[in-house]
N, C-alpha and C. Protein backbone atom coordinates (compact mmCIF):
# COMPACT_ATOMS: atom_id res chain seq x y z
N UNK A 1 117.63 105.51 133.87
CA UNK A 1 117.35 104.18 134.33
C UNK A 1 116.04 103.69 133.70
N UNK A 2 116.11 102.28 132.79
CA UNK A 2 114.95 101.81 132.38
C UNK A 2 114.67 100.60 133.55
N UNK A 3 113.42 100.45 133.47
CA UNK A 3 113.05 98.90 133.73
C UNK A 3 112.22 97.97 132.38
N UNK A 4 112.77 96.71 132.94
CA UNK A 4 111.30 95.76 131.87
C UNK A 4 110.22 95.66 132.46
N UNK A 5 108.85 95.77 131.32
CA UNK A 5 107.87 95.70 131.74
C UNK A 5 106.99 94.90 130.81
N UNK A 6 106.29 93.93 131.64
CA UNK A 6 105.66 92.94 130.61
C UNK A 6 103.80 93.10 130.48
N UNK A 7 103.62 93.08 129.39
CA UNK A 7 102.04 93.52 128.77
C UNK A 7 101.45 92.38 128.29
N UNK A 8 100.55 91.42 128.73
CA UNK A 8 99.63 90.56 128.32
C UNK A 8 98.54 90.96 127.03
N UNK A 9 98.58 90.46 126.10
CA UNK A 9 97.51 90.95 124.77
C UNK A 9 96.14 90.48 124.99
N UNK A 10 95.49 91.49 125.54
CA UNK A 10 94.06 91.07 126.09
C UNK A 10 92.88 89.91 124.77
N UNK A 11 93.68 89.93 123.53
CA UNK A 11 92.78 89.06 122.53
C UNK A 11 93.47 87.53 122.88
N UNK A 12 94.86 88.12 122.66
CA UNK A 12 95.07 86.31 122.61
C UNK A 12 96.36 85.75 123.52
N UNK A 13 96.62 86.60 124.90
CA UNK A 13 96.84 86.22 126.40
C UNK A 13 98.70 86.35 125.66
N UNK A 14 98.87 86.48 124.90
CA UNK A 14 100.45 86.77 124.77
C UNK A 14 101.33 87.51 125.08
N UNK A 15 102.51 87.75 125.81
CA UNK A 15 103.25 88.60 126.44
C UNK A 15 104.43 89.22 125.74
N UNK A 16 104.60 90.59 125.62
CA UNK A 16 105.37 91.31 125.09
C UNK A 16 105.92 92.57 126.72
N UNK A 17 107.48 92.26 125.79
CA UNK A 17 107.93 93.38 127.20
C UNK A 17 108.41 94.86 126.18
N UNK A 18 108.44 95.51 127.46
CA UNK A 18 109.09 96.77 126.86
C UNK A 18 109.77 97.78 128.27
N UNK A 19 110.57 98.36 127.42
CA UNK A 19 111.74 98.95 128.70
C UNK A 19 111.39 100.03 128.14
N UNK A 20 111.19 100.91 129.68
CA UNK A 20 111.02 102.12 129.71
C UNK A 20 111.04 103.08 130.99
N UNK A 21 110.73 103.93 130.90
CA UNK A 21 110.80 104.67 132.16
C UNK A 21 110.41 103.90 133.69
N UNK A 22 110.91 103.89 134.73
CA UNK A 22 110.29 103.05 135.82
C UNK A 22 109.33 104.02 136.95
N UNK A 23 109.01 105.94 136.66
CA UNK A 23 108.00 105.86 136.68
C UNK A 23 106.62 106.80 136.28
N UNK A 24 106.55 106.15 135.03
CA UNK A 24 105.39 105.95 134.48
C UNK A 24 104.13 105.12 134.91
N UNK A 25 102.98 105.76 135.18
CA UNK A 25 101.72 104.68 135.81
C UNK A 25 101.28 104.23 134.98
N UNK A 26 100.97 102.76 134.99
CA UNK A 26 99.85 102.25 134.08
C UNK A 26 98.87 102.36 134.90
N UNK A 27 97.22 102.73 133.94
CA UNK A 27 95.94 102.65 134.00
C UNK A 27 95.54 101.11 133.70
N UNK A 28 95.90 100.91 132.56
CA UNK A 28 95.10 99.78 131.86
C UNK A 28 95.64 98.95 130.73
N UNK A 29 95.14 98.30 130.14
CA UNK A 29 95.50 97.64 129.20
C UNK A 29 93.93 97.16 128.18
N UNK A 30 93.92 97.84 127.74
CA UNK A 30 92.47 97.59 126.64
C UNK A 30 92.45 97.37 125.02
N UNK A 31 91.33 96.94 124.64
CA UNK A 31 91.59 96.29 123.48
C UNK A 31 91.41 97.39 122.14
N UNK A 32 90.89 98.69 122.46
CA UNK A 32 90.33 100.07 121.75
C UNK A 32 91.23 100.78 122.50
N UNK A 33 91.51 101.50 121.81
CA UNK A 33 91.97 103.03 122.05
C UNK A 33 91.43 104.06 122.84
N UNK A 34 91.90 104.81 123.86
CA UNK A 34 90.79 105.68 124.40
C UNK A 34 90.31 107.07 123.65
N UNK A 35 89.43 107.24 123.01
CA UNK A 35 89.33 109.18 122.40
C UNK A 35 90.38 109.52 122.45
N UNK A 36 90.80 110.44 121.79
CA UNK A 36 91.46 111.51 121.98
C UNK A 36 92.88 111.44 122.47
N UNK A 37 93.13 110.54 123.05
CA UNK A 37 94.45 109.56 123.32
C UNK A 37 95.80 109.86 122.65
N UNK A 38 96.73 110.28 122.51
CA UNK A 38 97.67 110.15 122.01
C UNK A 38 98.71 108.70 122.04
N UNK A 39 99.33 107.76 121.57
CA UNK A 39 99.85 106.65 122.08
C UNK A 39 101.16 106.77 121.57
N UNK A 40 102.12 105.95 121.69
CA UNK A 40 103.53 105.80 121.27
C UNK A 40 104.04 104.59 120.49
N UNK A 41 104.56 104.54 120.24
CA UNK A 41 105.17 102.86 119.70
C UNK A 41 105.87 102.42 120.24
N UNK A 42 105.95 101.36 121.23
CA UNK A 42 107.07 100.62 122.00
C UNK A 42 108.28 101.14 121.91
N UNK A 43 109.05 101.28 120.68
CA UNK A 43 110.01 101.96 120.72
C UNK A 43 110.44 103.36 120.60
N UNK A 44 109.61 104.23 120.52
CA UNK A 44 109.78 105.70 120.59
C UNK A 44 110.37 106.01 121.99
N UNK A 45 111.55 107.12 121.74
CA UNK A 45 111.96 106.94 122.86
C UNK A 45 111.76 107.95 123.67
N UNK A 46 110.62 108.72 123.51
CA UNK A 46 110.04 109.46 124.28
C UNK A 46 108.25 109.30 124.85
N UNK A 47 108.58 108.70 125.96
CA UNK A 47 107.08 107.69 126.18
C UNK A 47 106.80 108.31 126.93
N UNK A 48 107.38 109.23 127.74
CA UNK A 48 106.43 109.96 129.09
C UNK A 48 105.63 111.53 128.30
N UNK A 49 105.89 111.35 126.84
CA UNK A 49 104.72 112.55 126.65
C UNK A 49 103.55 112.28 125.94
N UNK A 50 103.72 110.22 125.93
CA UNK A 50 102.32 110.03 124.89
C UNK A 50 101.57 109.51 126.58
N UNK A 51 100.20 109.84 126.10
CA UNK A 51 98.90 109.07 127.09
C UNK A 51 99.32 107.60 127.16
N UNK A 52 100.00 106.77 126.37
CA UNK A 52 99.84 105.47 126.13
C UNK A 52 100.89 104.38 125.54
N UNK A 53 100.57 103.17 125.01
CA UNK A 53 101.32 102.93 123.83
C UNK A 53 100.34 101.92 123.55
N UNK A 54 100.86 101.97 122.03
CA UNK A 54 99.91 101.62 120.86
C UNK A 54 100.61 99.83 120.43
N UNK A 55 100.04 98.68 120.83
CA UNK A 55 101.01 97.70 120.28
C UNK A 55 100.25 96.81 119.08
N UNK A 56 101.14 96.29 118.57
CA UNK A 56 100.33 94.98 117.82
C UNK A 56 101.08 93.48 118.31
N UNK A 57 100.43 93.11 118.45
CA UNK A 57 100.64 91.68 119.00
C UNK A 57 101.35 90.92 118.44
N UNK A 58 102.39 90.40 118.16
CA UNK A 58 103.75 90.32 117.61
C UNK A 58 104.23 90.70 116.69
N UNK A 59 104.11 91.93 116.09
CA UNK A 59 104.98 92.97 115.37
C UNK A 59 105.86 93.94 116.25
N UNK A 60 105.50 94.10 117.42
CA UNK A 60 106.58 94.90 117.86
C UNK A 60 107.85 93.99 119.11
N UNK A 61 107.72 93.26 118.45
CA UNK A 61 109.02 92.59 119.05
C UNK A 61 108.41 90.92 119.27
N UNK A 62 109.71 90.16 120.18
CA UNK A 62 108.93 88.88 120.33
C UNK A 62 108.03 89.13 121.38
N UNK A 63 106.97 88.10 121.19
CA UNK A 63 105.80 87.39 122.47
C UNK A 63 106.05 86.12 122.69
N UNK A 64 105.59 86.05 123.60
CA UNK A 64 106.22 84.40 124.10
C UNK A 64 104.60 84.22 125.26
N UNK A 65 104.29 83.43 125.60
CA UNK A 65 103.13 82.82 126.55
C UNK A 65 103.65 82.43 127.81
N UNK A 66 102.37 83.28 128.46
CA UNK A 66 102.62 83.18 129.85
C UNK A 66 104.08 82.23 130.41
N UNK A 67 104.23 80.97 130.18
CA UNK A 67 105.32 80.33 130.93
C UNK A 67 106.78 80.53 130.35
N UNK A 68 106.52 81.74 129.12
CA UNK A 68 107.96 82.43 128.54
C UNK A 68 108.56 81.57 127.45
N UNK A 69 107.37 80.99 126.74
CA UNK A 69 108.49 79.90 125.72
C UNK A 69 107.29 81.14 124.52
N UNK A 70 108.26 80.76 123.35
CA UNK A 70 108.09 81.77 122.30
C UNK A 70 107.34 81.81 121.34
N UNK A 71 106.25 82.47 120.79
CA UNK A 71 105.21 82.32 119.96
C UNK A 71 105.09 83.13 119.27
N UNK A 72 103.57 83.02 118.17
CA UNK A 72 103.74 83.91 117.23
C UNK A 72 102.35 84.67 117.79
N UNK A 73 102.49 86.19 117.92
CA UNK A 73 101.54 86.90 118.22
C UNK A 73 100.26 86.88 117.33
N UNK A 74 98.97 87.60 117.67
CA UNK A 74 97.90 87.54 117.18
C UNK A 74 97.70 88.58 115.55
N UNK A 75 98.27 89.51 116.21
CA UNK A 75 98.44 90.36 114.78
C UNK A 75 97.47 92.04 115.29
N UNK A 76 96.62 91.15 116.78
CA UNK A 76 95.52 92.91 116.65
C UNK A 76 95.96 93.84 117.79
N UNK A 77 95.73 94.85 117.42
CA UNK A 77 96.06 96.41 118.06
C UNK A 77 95.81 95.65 119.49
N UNK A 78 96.39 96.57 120.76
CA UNK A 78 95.84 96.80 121.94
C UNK A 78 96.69 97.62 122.66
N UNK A 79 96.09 98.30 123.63
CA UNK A 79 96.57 99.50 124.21
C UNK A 79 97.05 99.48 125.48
N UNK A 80 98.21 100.35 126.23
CA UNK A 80 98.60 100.25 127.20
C UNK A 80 98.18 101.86 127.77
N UNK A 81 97.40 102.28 128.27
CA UNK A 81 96.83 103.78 128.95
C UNK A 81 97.69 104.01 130.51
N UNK A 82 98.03 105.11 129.94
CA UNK A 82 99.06 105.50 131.57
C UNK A 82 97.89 106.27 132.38
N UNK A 83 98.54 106.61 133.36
CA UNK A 83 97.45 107.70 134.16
C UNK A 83 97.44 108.88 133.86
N UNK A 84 96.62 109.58 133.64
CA UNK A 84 97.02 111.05 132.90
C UNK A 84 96.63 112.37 133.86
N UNK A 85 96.80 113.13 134.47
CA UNK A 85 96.63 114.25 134.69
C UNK A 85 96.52 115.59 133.70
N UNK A 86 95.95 116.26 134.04
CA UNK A 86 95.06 117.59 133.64
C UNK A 86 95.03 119.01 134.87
N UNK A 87 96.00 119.48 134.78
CA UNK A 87 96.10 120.55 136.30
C UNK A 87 95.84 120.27 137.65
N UNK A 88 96.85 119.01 137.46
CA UNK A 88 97.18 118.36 138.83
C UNK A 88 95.94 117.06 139.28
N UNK A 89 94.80 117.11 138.53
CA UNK A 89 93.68 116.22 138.49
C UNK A 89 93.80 115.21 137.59
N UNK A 90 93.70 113.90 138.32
CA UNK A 90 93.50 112.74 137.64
C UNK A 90 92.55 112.45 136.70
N UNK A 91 92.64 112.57 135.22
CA UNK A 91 91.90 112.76 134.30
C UNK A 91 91.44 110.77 133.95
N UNK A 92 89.73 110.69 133.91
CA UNK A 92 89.61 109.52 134.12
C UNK A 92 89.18 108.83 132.64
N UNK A 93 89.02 107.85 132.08
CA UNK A 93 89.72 107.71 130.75
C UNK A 93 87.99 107.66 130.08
N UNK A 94 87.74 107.63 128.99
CA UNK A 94 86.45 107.75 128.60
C UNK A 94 85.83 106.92 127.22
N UNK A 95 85.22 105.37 127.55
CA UNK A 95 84.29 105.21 129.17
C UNK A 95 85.41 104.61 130.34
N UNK A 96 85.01 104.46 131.41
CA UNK A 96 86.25 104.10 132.41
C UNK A 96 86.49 102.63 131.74
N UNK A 97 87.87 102.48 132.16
CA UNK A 97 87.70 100.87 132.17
C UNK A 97 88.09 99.91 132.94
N UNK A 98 86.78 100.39 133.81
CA UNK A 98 87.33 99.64 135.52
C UNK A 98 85.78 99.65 136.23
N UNK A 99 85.56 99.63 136.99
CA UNK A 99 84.26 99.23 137.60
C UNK A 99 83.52 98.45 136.80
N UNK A 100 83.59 97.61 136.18
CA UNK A 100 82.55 97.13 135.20
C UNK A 100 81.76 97.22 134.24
N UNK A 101 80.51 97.02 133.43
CA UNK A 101 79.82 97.84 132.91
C UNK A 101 79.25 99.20 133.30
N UNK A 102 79.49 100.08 132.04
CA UNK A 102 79.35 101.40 132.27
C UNK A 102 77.56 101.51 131.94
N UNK A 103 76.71 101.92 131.72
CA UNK A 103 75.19 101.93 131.23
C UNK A 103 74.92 103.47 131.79
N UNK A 104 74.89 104.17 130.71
CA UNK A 104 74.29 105.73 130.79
C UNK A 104 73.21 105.84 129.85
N UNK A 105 71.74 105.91 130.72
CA UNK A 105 71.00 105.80 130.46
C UNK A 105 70.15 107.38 130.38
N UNK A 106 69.85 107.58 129.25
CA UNK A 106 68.60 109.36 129.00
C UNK A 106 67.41 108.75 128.65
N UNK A 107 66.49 109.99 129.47
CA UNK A 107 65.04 109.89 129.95
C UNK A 107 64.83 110.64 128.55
């Protein structure tokens, strides 16, 4: 069983779907890659063993804008990060990308 799932392109607000497992967690959606990350390509059809997927903004299929009429994507990378575990522990992505600015500051 797939579902559709629709991904907003954090540069230039355009929407691309993709069918896939229904359950897989999303983390995030960011404009960099996380370290060490492994990602997938929308269409690989084995998505529950990458960290992610890797898109470009209308190369991997159509985008269309928010109200669903059809456009031409931006052209730049952005990432979809699942939740990842590490021996049963929620492995947290690095830097987070959630609470806001991160600032790690040495004395």
């Amino acid at each position: 069983m797939t579902v559709t799932v629709r991904y907003t392109c954090p540069h230039c607000k355009a929407v691309t779907s993709v069918e896939r497992a229904p359950d897989l967690a999303d983390r995030s959606v960011t404009k960099l890659a996380q370290p060490g990350w492994e990602y997938a390509t929308p269409d690989d059809d084995d998505l529950e063993s990458a960290d992610g997927i890797a898109f470009v903004c209308g190369e991997d299929g159509p985008v269309t804008d928010l109200e669903g009429e059809s456009i031409d994507g931006c052209g730049r990378p952005y990432y979809l990060n699942f939740v990842r575990y590490e021996r049963g522990v929620e492995l947290e992505p690095d830097p987070p990308t959630y609470g806001g600015p991160r600032f790690d500051f040495e004395r």
